[in-house]
Protein backbone atom coordinates (compact mmCIF):
# COMPACT_ATOMS: atom_id res chain seq x y z
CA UNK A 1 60.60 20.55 -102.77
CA UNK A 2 61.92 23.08 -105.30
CA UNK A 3 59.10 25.21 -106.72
CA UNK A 4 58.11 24.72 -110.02
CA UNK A 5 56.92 27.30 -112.33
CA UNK A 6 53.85 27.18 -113.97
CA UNK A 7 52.07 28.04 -117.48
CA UNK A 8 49.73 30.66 -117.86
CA UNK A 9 46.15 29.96 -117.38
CA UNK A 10 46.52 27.29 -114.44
CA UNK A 11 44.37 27.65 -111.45
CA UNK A 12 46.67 27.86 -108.45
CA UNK A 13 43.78 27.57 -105.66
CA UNK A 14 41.84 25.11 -104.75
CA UNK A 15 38.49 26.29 -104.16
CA UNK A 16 35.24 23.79 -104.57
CA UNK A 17 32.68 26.57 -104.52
CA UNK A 18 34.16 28.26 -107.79
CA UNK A 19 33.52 25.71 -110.53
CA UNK A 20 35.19 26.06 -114.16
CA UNK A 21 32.80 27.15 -116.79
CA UNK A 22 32.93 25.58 -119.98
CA UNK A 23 32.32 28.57 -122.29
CA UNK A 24 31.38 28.69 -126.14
CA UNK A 25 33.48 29.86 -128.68
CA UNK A 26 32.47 32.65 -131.11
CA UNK A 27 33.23 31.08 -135.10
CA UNK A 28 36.47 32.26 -136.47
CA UNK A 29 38.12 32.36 -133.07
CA UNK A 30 41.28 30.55 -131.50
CA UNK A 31 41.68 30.27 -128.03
CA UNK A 32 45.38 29.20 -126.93
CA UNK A 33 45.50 28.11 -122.94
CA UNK A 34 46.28 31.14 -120.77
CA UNK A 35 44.29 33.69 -123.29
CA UNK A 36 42.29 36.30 -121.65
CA UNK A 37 38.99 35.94 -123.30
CA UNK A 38 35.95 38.17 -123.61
CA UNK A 39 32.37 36.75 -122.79
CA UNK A 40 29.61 39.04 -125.60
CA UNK A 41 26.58 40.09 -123.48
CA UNK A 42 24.36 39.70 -126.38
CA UNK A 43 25.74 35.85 -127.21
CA UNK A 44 27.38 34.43 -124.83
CA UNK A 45 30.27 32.97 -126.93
CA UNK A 46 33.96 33.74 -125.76
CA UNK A 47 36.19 35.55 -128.10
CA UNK A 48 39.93 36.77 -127.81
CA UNK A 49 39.12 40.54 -128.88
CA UNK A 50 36.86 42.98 -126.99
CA UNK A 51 33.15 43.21 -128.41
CA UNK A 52 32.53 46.62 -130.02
CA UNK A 53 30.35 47.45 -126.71
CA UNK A 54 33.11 46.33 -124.00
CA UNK A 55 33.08 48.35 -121.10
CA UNK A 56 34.34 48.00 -117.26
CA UNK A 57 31.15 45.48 -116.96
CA UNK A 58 32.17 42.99 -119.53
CA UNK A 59 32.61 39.57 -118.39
CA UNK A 60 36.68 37.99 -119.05
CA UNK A 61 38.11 34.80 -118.41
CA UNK A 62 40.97 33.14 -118.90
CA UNK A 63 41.04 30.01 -120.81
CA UNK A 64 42.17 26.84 -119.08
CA UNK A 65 42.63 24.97 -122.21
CA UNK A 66 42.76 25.81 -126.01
CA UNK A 67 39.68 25.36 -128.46
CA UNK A 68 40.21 25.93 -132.65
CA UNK A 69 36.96 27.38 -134.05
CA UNK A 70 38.40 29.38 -136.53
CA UNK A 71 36.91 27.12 -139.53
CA UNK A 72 33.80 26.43 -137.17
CA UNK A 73 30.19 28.15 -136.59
CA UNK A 74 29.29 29.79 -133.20
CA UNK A 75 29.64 27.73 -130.24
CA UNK A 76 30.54 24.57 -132.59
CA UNK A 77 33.61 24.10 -129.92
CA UNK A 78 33.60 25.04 -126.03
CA UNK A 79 37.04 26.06 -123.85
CA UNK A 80 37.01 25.60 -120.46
CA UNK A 81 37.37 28.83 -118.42
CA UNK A 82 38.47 30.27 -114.81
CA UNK A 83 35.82 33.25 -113.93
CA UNK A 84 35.81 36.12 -111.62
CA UNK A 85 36.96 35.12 -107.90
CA UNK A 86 39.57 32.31 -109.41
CA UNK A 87 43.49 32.71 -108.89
CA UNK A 88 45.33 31.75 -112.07
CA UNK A 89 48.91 32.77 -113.45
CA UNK A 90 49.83 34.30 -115.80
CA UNK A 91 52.90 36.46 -116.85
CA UNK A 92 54.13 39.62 -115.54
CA UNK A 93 54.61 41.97 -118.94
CA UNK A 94 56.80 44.41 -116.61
CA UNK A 95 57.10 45.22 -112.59
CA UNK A 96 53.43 44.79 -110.94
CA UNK A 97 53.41 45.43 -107.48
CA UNK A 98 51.10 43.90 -105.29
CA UNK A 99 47.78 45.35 -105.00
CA UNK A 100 48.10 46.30 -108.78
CA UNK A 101 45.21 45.96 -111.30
CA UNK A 102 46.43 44.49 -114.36
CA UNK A 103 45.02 44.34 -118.05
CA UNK A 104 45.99 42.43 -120.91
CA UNK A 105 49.21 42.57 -122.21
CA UNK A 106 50.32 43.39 -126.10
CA UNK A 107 48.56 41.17 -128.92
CA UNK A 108 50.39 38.21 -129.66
CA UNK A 109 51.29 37.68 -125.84
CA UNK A 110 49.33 35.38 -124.35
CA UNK A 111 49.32 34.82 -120.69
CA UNK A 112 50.59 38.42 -120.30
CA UNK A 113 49.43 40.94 -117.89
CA UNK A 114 50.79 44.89 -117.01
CA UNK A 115 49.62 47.41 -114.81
CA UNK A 116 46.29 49.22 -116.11
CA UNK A 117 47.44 52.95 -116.22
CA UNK A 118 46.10 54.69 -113.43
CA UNK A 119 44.77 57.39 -115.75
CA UNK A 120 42.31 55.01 -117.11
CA UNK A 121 38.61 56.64 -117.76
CA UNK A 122 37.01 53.03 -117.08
CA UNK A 123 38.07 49.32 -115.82
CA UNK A 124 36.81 47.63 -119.33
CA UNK A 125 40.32 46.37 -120.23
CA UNK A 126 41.29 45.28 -116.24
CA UNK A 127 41.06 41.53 -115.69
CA UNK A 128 42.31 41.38 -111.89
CA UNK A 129 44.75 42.21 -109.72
CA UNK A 130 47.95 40.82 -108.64
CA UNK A 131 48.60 39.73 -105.45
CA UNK A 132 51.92 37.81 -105.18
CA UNK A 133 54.67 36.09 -107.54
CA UNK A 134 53.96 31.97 -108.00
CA UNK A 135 55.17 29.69 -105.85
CA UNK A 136 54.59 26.07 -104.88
CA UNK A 137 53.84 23.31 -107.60
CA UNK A 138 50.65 22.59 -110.23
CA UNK A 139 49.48 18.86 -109.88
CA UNK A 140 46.41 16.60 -111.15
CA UNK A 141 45.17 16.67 -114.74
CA UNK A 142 43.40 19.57 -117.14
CA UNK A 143 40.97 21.23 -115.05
CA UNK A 144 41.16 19.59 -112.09
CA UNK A 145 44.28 21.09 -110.86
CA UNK A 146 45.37 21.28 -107.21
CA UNK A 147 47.85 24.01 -105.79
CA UNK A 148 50.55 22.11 -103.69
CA UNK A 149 52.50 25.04 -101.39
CA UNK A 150 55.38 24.38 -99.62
CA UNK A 151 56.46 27.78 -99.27
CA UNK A 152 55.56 31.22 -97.58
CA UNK A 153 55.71 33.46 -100.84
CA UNK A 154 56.60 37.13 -99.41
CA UNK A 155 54.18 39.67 -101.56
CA UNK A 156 56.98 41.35 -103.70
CA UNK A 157 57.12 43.39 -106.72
CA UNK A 158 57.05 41.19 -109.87
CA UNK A 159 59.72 41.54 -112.20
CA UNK A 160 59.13 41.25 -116.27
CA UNK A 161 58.97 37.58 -117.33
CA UNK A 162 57.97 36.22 -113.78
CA UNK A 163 55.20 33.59 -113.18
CA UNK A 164 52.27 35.78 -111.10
CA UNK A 165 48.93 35.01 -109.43
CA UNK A 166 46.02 37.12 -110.33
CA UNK A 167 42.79 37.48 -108.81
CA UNK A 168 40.17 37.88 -111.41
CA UNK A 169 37.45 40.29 -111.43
C-alpha cells in the first residue's frame, strides 16, 4: 500500500488513554482544522492568537475540526482538540530535523510548523517537537481516526512543504 499523505491536524496514533477534548471557542474566533489554538487560563475558551499573558506555560492544541464563532458569544460553539502527549501532522514551514521543537508558522498558514529559534528567552510560542516525516495512511471518521502503518519511516530531516508528525507539549 502506497502511503497517503495526510491534512494537518489528524491524529496519526492511536492511543486510548489520550482522549480528544472538545474545547470552547472564544466569540469572534474561527478555527479552521489543523489551527494551532491557544487555551486562556482565565476562561478556558480556545482562540487562534496568543492571550496577552501567554507564556512557555500556556496550554495549545491543535484543532481536529473547524468551529465558526466569529458572529457568536463565548463558548456558543466547541472544536474538538488533540492536547499535549498526542501525535498529529502538520506541515513542515522549512527543514526540521528530528528532535526539533517547532512553533507556529507565519499567520495565514495553518497547519504550519518551523523550528523555534534556539535563541528563544522562553518556550511560550513552542507547540512540540518533531519526530519523523508522515507515513502510512489516516482511516475511520472525524475524531476517531486510526493510524494504519505499513512502513518503517527512517527519522530524516523534513523538507519545506512535507507532511510531519509532531509531538505536542
Amino acid at each position: 500500500m502506497a502511503a497517503q499523505l495526510t491534512q494537518a491536524g489528524t491524529i496519526t496514533r492511536e492511543q486510548t488513554f489520550l482522549p480528544i477534548r472538545r474545547l470552547l471557542v472564544k466569540a469572534g474566533v474561527t478555527v479552521v482544522k489543523g489551527n494551532v489554538l491557544f487555551v486562556d487560563d482565565d476562561t478556558g475558551f480556545v482562540s487562534t492568537g496568543a492571550p496577552a499573558a501567554a507564556n512557555e506555560f500556556t496550554v495549545k492544541v491543535v484543532a481536529l475540526g473547524s468551529a465558526d464563532n466569529e458572529n457568536g458569544k463565548d463558548g456558543d460553539l466547541d472544536v474538538p482538540c488533540a492536547v499535549r502527549g498526542h501525535f498529529v501532522t502538520a506541515v513542515a514551514g522549512g527543514t526540521i530535523r528530528p528532535g526539533q521543537k517547532v512553533q507556529m508558522g507565519p499567520a495565514g498558514k495553518i497547519g504550519e510548523v518551523v523550528v523555534a529559534p534556539a535563541a528563544r528567552t522562553s518556550d511560550k510560542d513552542v507547540v512540540g517537537i518533531y519526530w519523523a516525516k508522515e507515513g502510512g495512511t489516516i482511516g475511520g471518521t472525524d475524531e476517531l481516526e486510526q493510524f494504519f502503518d505499513t512502513e518503517n519511516w527512517k527519522q530524516v530531516a523534513a523538507k519545506d512543504e512535507d507532511i510531519v508528525e509532531i509531538e505536542l507539549f
